[in-house]
N, C-alpha and C. Protein backbone atom coordinates (compact mmCIF):
# COMPACT_ATOMS: atom_id res chain seq x y z
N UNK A 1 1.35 7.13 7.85
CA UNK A 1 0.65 6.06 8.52
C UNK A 1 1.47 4.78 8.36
N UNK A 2 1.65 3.88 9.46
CA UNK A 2 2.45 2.64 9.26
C UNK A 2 1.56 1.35 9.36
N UNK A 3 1.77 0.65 8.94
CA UNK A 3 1.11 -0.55 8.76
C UNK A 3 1.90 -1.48 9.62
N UNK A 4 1.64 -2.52 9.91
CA UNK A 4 2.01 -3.54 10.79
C UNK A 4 3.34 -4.82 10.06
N UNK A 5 4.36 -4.78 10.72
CA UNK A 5 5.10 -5.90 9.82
C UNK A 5 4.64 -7.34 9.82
N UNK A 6 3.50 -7.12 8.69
CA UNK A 6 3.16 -8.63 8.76
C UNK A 6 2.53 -8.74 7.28
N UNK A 7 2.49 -9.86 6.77
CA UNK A 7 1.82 -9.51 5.09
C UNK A 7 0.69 -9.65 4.93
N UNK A 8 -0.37 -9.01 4.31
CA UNK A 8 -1.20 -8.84 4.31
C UNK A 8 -2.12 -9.95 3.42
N UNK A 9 -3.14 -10.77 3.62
CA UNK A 9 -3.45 -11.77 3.33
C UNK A 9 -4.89 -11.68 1.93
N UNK A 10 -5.86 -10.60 2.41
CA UNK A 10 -6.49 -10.03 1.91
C UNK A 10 -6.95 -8.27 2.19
N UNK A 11 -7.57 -7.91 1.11
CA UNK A 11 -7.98 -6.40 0.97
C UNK A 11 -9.40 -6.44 0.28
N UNK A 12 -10.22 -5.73 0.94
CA UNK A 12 -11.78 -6.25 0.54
C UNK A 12 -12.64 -4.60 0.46
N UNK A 13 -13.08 -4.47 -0.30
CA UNK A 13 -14.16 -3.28 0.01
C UNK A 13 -15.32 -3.47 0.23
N UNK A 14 -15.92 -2.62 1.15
CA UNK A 14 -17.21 -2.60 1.98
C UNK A 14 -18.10 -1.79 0.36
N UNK A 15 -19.05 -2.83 -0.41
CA UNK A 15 -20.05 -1.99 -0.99
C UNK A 15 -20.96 -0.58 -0.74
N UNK A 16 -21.49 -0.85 0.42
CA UNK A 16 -22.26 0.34 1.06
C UNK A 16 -21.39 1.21 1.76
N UNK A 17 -20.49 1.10 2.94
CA UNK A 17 -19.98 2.17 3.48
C UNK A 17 -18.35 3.03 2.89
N UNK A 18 -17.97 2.02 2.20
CA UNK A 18 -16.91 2.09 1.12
C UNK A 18 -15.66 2.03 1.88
N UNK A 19 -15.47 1.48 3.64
CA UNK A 19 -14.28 1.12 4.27
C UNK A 19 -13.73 -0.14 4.00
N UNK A 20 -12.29 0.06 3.62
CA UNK A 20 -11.09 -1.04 3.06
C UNK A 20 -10.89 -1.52 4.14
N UNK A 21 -11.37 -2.53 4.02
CA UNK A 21 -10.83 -4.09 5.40
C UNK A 21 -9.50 -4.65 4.65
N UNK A 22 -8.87 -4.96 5.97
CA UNK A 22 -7.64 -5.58 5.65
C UNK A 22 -7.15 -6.63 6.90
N UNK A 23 -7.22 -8.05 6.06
CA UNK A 23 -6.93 -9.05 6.64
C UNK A 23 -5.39 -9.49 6.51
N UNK A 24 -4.49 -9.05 7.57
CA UNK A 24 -3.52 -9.77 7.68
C UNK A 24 -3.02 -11.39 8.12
N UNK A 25 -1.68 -11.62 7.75
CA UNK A 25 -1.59 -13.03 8.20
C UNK A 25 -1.50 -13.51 9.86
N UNK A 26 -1.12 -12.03 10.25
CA UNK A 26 -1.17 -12.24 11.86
C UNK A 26 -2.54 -11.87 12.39
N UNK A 27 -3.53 -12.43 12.56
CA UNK A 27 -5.03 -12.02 12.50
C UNK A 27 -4.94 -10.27 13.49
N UNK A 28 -4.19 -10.34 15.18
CA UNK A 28 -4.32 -9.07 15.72
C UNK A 28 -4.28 -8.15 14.83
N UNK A 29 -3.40 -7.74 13.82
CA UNK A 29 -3.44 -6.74 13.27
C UNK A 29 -4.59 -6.11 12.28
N UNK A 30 -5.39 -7.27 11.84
CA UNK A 30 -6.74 -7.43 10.87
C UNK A 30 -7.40 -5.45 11.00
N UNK A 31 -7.61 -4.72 10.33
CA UNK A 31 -8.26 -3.61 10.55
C UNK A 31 -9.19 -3.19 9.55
N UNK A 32 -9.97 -1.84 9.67
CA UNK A 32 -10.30 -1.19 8.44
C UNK A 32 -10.51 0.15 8.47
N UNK A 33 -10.34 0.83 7.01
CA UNK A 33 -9.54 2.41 6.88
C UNK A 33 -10.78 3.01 6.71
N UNK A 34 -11.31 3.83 6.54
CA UNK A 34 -12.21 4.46 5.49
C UNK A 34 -11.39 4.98 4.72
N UNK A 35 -12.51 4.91 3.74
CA UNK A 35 -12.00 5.29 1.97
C UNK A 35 -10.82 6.12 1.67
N UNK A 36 -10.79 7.21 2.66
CA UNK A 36 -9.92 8.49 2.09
C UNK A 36 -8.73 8.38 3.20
N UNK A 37 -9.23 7.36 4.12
CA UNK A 37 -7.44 6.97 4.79
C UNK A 37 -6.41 6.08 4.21
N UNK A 38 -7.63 5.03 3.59
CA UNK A 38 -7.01 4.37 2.25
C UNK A 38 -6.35 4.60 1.27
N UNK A 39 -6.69 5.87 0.44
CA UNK A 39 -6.55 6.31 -0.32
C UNK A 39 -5.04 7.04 -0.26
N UNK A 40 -4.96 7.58 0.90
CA UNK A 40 -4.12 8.29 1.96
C UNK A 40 -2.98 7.25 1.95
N UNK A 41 -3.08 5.95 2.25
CA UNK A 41 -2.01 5.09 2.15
C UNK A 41 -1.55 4.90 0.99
N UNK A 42 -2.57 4.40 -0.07
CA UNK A 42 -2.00 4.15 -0.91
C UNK A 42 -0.98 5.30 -1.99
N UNK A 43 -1.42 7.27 -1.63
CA UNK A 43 -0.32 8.08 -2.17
C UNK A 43 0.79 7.94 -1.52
N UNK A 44 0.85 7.38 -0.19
CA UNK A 44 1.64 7.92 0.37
C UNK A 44 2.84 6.80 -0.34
N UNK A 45 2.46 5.17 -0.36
CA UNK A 45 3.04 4.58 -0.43
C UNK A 45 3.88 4.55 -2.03
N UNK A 46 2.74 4.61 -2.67
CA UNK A 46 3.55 5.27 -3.98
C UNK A 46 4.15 6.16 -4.58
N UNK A 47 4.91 7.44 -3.54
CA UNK A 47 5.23 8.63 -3.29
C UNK A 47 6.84 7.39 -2.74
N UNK A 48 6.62 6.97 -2.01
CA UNK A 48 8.23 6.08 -1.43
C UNK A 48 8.44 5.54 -2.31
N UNK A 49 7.66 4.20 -3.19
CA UNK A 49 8.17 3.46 -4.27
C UNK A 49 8.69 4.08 -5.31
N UNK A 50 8.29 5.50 -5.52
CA UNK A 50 8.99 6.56 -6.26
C UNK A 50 10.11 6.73 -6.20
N UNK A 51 10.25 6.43 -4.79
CA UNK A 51 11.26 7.34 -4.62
C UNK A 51 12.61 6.61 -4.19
N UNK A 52 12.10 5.52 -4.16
CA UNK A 52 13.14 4.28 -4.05
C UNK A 52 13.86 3.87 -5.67
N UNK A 53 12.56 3.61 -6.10
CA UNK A 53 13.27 3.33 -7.42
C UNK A 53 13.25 4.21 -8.40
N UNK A 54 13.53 5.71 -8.29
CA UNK A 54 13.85 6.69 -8.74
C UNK A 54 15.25 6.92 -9.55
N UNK A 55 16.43 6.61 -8.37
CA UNK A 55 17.72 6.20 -8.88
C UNK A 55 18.01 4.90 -9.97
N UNK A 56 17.27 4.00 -10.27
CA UNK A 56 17.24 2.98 -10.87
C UNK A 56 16.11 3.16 -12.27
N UNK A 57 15.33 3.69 -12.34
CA UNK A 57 14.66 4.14 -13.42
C UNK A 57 15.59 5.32 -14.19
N UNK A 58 15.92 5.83 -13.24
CA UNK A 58 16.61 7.26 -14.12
C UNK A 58 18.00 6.81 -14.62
N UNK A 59 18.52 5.82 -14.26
CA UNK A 59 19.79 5.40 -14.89
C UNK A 59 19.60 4.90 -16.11
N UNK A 60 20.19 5.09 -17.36
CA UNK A 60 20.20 4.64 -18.54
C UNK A 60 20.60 3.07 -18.48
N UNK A 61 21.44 2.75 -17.77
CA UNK A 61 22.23 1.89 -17.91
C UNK A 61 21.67 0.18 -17.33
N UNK A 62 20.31 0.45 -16.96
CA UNK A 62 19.28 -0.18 -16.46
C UNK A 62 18.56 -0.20 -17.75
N UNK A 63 18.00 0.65 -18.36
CA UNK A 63 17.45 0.49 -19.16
C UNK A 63 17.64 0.55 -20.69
N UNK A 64 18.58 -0.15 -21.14
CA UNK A 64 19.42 0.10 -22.62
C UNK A 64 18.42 -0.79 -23.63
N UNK A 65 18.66 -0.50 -24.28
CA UNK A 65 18.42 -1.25 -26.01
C UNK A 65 19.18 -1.91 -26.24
């Protein structure tokens, strides 16, 4: 799922129906997920940040004493 290139301003949860609104800075893009599409973004996205800084965690030489 792709998100819109624009930064996102706020992220709010719905108490009762439990859909993640999301207010961007470019208002058109403003939307909201339900819970488990949400949820859906957020593995997915931390599945890439993995995997980006994968090479840089695993290097010793980044992380010395």
């Amino acid at each position: 799922m792709d998100l819109p290139n624009s930064p996102i301003r706020k992220i709010s949860q719905c108490s009762k129906c439990g859909k993640v609104s999301l207010k961007f800075y470019n208002p058109q893009f403003n939307t909201a997920f339900k819970k488990e599409e949400w949820e859906n973004i957020l593995t997915e996205g931390l599945q890439a940040l993995k995997k980006i800084l994968g090479p840089i965690t695993e290097d010793p030489k980044f992380f010395t004493d």
